[in-house]
Protein backbone atom coordinates (compact mmCIF):
# COMPACT_ATOMS: atom_id res chain seq x y z
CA UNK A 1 0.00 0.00 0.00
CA UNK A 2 3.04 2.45 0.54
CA UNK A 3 4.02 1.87 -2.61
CA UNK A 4 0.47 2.78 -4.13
CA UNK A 5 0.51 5.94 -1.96
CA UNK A 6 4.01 7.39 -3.18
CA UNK A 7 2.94 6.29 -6.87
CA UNK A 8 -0.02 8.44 -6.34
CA UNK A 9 1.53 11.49 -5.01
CA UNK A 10 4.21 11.66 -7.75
CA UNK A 11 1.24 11.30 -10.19
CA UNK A 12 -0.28 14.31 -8.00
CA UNK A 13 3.13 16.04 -8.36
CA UNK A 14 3.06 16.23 -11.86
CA UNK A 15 -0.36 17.17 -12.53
CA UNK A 16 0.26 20.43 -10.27
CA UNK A 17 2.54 21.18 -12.09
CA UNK A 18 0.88 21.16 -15.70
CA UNK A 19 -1.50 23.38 -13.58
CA UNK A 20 1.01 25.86 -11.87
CA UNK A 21 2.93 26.64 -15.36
CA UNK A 22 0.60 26.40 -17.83
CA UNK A 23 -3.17 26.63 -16.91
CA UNK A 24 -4.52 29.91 -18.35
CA UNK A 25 -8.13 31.62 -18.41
CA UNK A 26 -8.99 35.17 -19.42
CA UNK A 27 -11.63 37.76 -21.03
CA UNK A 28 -10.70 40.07 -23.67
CA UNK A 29 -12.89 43.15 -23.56
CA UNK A 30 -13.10 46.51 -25.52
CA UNK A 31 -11.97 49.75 -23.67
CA UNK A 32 -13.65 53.14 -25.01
CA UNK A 33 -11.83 56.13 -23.88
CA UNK A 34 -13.42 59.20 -24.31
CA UNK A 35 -12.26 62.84 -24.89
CA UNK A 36 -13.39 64.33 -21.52
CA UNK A 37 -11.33 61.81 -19.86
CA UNK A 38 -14.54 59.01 -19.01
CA UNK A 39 -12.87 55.55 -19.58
CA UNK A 40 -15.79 52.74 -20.02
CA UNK A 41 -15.36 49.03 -20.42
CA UNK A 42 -17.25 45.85 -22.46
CA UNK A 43 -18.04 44.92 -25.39
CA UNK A 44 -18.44 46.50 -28.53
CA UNK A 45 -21.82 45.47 -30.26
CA UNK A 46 -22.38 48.24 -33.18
CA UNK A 47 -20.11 50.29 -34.62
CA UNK A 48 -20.99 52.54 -37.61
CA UNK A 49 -17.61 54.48 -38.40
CA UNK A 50 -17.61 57.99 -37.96
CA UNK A 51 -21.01 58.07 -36.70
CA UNK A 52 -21.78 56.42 -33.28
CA UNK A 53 -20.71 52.82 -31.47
CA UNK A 54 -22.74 51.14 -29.03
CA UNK A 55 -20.87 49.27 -25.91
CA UNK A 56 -22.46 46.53 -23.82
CA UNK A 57 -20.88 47.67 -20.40
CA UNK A 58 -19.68 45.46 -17.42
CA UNK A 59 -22.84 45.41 -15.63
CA UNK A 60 -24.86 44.40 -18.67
CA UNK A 61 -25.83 48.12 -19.98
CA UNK A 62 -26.14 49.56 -23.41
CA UNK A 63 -23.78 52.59 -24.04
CA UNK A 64 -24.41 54.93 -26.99
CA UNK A 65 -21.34 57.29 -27.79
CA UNK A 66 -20.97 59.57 -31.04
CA UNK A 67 -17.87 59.21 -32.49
CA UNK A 68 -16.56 62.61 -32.42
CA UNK A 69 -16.27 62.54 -28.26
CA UNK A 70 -14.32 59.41 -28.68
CA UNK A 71 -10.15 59.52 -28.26
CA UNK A 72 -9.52 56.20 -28.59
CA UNK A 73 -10.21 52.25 -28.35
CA UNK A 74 -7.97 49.66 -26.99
CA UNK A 75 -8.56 46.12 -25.89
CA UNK A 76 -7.72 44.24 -22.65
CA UNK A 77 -8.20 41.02 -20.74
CA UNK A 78 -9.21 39.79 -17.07
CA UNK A 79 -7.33 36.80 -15.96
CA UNK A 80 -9.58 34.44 -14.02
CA UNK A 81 -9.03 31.30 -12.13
CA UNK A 82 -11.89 29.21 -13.62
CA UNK A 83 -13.82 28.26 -16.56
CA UNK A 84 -15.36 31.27 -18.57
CA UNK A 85 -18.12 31.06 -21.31
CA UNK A 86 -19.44 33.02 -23.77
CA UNK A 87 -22.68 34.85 -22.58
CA UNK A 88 -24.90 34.16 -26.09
CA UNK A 89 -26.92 37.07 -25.28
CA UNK A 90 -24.09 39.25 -26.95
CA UNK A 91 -24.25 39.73 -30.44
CA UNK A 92 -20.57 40.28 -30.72
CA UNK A 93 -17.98 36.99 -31.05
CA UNK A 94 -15.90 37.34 -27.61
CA UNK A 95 -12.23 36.43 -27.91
CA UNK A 96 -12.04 33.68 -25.10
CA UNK A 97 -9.14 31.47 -23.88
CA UNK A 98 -9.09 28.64 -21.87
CA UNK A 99 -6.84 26.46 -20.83
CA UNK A 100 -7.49 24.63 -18.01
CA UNK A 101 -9.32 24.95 -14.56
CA UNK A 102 -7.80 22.49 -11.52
CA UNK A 103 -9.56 20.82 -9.37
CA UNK A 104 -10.00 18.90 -5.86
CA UNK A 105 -12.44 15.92 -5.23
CA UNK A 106 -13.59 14.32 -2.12
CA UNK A 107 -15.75 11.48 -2.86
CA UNK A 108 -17.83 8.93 -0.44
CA UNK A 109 -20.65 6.39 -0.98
CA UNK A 110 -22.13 3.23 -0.37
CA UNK A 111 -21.37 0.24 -3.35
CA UNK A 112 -23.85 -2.99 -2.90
CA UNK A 113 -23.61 -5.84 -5.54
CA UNK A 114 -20.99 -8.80 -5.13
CA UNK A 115 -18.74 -6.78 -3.25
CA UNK A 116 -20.37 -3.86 -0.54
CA UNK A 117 -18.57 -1.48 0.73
CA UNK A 118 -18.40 2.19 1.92
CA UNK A 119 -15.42 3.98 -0.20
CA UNK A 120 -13.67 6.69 0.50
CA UNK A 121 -11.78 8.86 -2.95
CA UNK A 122 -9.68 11.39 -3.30
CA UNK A 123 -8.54 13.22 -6.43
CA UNK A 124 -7.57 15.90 -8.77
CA UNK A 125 -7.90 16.69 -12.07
CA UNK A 126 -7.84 19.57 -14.88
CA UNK A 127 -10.80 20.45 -16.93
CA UNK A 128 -10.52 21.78 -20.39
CA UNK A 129 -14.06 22.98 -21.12
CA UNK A 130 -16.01 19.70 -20.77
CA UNK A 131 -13.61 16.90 -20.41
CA UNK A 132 -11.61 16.56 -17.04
CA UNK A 133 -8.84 13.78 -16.86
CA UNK A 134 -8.07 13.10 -13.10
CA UNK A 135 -5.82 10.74 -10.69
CA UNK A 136 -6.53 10.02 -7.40
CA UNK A 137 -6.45 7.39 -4.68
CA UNK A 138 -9.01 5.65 -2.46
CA UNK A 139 -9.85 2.99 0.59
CA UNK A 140 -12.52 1.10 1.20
CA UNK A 141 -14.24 -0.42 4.52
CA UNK A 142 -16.47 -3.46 4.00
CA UNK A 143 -18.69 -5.41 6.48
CA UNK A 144 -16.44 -8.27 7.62
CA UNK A 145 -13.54 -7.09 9.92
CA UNK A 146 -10.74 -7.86 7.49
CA UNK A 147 -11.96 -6.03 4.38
CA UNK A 148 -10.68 -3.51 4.00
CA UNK A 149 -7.82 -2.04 1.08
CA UNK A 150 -6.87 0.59 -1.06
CA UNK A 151 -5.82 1.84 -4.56
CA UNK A 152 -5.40 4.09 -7.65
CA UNK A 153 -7.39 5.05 -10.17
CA UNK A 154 -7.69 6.98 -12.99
CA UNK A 155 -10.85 8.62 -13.94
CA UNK A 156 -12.35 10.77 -17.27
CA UNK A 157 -15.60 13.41 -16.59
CA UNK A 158 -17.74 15.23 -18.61
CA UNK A 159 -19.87 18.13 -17.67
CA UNK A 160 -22.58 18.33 -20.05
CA UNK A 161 -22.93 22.44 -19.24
CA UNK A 162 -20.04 23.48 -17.84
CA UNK A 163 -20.15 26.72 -16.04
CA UNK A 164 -23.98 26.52 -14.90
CA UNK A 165 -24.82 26.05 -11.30
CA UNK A 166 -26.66 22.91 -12.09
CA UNK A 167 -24.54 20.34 -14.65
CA UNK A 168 -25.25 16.88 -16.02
CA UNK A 169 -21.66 14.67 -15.66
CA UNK A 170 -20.51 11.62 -16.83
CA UNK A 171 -17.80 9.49 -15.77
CA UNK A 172 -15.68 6.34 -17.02
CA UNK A 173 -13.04 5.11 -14.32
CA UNK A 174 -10.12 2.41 -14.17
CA UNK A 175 -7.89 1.33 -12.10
CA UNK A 176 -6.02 -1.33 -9.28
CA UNK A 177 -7.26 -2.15 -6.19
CA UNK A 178 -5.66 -4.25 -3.58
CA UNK A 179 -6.47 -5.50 -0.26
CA UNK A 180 -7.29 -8.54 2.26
CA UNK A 181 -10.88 -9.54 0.38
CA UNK A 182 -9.55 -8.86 -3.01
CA UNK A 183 -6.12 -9.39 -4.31
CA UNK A 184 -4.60 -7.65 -7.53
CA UNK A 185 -7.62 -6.66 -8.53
CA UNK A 186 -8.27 -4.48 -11.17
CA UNK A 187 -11.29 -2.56 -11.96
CA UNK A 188 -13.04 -0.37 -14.44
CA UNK A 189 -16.52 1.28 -14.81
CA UNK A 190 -18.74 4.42 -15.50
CA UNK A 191 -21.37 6.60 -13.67
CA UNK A 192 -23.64 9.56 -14.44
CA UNK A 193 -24.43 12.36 -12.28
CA UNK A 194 -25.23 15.66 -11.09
CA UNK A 195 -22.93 18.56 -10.29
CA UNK A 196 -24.23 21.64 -8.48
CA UNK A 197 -21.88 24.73 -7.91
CA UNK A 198 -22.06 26.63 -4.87
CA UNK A 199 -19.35 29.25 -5.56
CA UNK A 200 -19.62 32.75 -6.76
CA UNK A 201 -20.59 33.45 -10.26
CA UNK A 202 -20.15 36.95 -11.98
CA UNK A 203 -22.73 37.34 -14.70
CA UNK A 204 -21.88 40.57 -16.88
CA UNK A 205 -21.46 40.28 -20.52
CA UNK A 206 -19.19 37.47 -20.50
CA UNK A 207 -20.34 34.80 -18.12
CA UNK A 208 -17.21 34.05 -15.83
CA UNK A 209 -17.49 31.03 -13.19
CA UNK A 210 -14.45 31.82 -10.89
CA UNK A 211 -13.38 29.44 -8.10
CA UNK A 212 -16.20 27.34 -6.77
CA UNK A 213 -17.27 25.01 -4.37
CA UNK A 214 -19.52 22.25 -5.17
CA UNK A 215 -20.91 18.97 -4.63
CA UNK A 216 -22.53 16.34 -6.49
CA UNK A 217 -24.28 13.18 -6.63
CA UNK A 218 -23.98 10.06 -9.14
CA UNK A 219 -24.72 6.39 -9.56
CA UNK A 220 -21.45 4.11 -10.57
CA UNK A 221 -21.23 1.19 -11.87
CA UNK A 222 -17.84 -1.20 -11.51
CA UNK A 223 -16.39 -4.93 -13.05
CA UNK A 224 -13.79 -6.19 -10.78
CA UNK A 225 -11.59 -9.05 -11.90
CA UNK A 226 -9.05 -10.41 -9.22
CA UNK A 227 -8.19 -12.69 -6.62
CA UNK A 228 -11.87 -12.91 -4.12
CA UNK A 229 -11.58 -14.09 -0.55
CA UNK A 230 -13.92 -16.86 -0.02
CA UNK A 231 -14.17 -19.69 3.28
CA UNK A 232 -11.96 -22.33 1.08
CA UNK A 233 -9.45 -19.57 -0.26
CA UNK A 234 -8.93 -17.18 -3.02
CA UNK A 235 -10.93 -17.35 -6.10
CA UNK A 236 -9.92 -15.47 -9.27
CA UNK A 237 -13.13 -14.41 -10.90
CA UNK A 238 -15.15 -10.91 -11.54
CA UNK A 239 -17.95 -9.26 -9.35
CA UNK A 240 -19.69 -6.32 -9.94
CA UNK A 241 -20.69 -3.21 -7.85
CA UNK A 242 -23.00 -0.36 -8.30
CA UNK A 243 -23.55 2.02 -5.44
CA UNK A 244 -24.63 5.60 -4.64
CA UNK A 245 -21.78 8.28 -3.81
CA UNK A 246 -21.72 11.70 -2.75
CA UNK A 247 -18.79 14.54 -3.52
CA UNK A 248 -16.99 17.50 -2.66
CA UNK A 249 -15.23 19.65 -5.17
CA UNK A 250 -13.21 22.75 -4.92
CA UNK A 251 -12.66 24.84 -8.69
CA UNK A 252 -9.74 26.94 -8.89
């Protein structure tokens, strides 16, 4: 199990790294700056040259300006630390870039089937718009006093609408799993679920989802194959598990 442990912090080690020197989000914006000084920011959603140029402002208002009390226009961006979309209400493409947003999961549960348990996950992971690869680590406590384990995993999500309070996910998982009741065992599955954001969310015209909180629900669904603990001995076979589990996310 040490060895499992160490594997999974270097794996940890590596992905926060990919995060720390290359994750990138921002806004690119329009920046009106008028002759009497008056700076305004947004987005630019008419322009008729020489003659006036309408500006959908931070807070979601229409600004009319003639063109002769304008100096000059420039562009610049806002940084953020999460996911940003583009606000379709705006009838003006929005320059967006994103690179990644990196994330934290706790993750408990209850599995029935051949093999019931109450797991306990941790992992991380980097989202790129609607696909998040992730590592992470887990153990498990079962009913008889000797089952009990831990292991590794690897795990693929998808939120359906990503940077909406409420969010459809999917999941596909594999990895190994190793303890008294199960030996070697290796495991894969999938899941679907609900993720509901509890963070801050600035709505202006772009729609920007900085860090969050959440949580989320889902139903999984796992094949086993491995060594099984049974009264005469160890059986190699597969079993199956579905369960109920119940998370904790953190969105920087």
């Amino acid at each position: 199990m040490l060895r499992l442990f160490l594997i999974s912090i270097f794996v940890f080690s590596v992905v926060w790294a990919q995060y720390e020197y290359h994750t990138e989000s921002y806004i690119e914006y329009d920046v009106v700056y008028l002759k009497n000084g008056s700076v305004y920011r947004g987005i630019i959603t008419e322009k008729i040259p020489d003659v006036s140029l309408k500006l959908m402002d931070m807070s979601g208002n229409t600004l009319v300006f003639d063109f002769k009390d304008i100096d000059k226009i420039t562009k610049e961006r806002i940084v953020t630390g999460g996911t940003t979309t583009y606000n379709p209400t705006s009838t003006t493409e929005i320059k967006i870039k994103i690179r990644s947003s990196f994330f934290i999961v706790g993750r408990t549960g209850y599995f029935m089937g051949d093999f019931k348990c109450i797991p306990v996950d941790f992992f991380m992971g980097v989202r790129f718009g609607r696909l998040a690869p992730c590592v992470g680590f887990f153990g498990w406590i079962g009913k008889e006093e000797e089952n009990y384990g831990g292991g590794i995993f690897g795990e693929g999500r998808f939120f359906c609408m990503p940077g909406n309070i409420v969010s459809p996910t999917l999941h596909i998982d594999i990895g190994y799993m190793d303890g008294e009741y199960i030996r070697g065992g290796i495991f894969s599955g999938a899941g679907v679920g609900v993720d509901i954001s509890t963070g801050p969310h600035v709505i202006s015209p772009y729609s920007i989802s900085t860090s969050t909180f959440g949580i989320f629900f889902e139903f999984s669904y796992r094949l086993i194959h491995g060594k099984i603990l049974y009264d005469n001995g160890y059986e190699t076979k597969w079993i199956r598990q579905y369960g109920i589990l119940l998370g904790i996310n953190r969105f920087f």
